[in-house]
C-alpha atoms as a PDB file:
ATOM      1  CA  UNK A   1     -19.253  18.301  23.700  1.00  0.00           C
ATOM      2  CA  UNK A   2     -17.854  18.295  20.403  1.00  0.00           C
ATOM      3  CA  UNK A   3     -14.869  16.170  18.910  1.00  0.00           C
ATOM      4  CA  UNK A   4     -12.212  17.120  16.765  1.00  0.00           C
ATOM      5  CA  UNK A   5     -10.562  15.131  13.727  1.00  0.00           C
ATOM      6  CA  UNK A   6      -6.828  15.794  14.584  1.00  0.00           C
ATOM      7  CA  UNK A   7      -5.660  14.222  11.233  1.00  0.00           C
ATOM      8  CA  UNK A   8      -5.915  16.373   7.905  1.00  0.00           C
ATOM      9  CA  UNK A   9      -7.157  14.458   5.257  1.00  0.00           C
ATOM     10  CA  UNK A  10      -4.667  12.664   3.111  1.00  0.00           C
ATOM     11  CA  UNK A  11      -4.384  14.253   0.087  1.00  0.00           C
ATOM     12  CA  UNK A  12      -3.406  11.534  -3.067  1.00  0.00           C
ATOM     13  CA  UNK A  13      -1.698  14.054  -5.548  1.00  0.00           C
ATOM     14  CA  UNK A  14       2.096  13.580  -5.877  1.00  0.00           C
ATOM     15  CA  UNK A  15       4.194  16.721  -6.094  1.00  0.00           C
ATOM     16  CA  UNK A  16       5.282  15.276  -9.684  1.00  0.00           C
ATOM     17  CA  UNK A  17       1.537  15.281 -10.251  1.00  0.00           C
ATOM     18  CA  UNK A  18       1.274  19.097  -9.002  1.00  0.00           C
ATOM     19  CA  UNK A  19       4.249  20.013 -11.428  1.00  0.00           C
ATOM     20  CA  UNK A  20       6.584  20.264  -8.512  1.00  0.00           C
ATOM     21  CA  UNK A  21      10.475  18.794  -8.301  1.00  0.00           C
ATOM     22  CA  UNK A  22      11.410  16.600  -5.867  1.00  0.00           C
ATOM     23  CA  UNK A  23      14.846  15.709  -4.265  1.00  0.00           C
ATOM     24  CA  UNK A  24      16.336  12.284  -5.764  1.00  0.00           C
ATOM     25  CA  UNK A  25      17.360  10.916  -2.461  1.00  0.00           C
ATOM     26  CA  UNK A  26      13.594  11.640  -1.135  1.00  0.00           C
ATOM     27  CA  UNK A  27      12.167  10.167  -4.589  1.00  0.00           C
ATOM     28  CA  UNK A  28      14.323   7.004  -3.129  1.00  0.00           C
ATOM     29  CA  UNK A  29      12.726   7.412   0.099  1.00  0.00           C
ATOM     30  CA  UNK A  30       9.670   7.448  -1.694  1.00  0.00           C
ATOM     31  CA  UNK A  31      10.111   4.496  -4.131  1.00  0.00           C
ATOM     32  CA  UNK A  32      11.338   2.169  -0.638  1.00  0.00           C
ATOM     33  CA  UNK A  33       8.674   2.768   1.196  1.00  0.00           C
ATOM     34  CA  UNK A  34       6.301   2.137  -1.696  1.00  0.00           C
ATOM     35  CA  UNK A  35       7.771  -1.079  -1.866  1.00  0.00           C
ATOM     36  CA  UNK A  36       8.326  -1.943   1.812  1.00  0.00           C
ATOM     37  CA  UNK A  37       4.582  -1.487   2.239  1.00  0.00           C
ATOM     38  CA  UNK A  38       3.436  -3.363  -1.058  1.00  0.00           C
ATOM     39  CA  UNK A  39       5.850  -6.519   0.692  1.00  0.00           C
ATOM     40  CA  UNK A  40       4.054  -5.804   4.038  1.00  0.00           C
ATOM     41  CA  UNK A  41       0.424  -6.230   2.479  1.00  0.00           C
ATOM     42  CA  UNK A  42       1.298  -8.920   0.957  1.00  0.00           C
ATOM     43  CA  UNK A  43       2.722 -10.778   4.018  1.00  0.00           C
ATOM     44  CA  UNK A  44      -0.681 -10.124   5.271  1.00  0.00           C
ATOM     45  CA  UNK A  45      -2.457 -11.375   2.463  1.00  0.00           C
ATOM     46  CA  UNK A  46      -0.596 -15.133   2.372  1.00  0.00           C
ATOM     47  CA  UNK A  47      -1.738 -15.196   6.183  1.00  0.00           C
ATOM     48  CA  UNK A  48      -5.143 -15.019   5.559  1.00  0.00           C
ATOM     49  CA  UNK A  49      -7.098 -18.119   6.233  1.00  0.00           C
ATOM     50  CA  UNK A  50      -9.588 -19.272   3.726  1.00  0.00           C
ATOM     51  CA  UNK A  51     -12.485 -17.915   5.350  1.00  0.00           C
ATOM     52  CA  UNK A  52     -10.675 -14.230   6.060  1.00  0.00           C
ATOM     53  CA  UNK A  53     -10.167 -14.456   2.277  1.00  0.00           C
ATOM     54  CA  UNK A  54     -13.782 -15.176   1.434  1.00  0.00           C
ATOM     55  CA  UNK A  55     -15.067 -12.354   3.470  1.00  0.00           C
ATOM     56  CA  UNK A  56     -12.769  -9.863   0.964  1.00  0.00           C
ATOM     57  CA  UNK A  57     -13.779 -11.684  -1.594  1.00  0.00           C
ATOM     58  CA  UNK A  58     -10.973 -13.435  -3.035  1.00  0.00           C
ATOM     59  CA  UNK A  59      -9.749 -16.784  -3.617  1.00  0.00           C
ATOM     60  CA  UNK A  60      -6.359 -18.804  -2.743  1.00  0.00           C
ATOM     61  CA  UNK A  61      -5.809 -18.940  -6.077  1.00  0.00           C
ATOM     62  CA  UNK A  62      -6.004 -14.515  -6.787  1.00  0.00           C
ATOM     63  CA  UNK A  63      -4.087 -14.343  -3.050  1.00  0.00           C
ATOM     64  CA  UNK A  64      -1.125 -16.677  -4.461  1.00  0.00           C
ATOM     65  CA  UNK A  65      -0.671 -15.331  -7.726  1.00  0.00           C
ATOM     66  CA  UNK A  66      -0.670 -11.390  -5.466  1.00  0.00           C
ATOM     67  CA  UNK A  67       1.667 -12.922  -3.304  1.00  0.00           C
ATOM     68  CA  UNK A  68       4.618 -14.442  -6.167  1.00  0.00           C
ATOM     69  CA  UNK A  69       4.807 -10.733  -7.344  1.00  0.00           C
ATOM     70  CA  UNK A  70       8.630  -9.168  -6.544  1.00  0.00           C
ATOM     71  CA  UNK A  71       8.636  -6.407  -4.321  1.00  0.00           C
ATOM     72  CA  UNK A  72       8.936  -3.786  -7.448  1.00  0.00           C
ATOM     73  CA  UNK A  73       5.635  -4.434  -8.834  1.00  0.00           C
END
């Protein structure tokens, strides 16, 4: 029996990108959630043990200096 993908793929190209307008309170939207999820990943990132951060190939060092960036960048 065959499956079925239910998700379309994502497609990267922003509407400014496509010449398209967006609405300022959803380019806030936007922006927030941009950085809520840069702060999430790098919550993630200081909890990785040294071992987790050998297998992605970084060091303590690269994950600290990710980790003391603000929010914004």
């Amino acid at each position: 029996m065959p499956t079925f993908d239910l998700y379309l793929p994502r497609t990267y190209s922003t509407p400014r990108a496509r010449g398209q307008h967006i609405h300022p309170v959803a380019a806030a939207w936007m922006l927030f959630a941009t950085w809520n999820e840069q702060a999430r990943q790098r919550r993630a990132l200081a909890s990785l043990d040294d071992h987790m951060l050998r297998d992605i190939g970084i060091t303590r060092v690269d994950a600290a200096r990710e980790c003391e960036k603000p929010f914004w960048r």
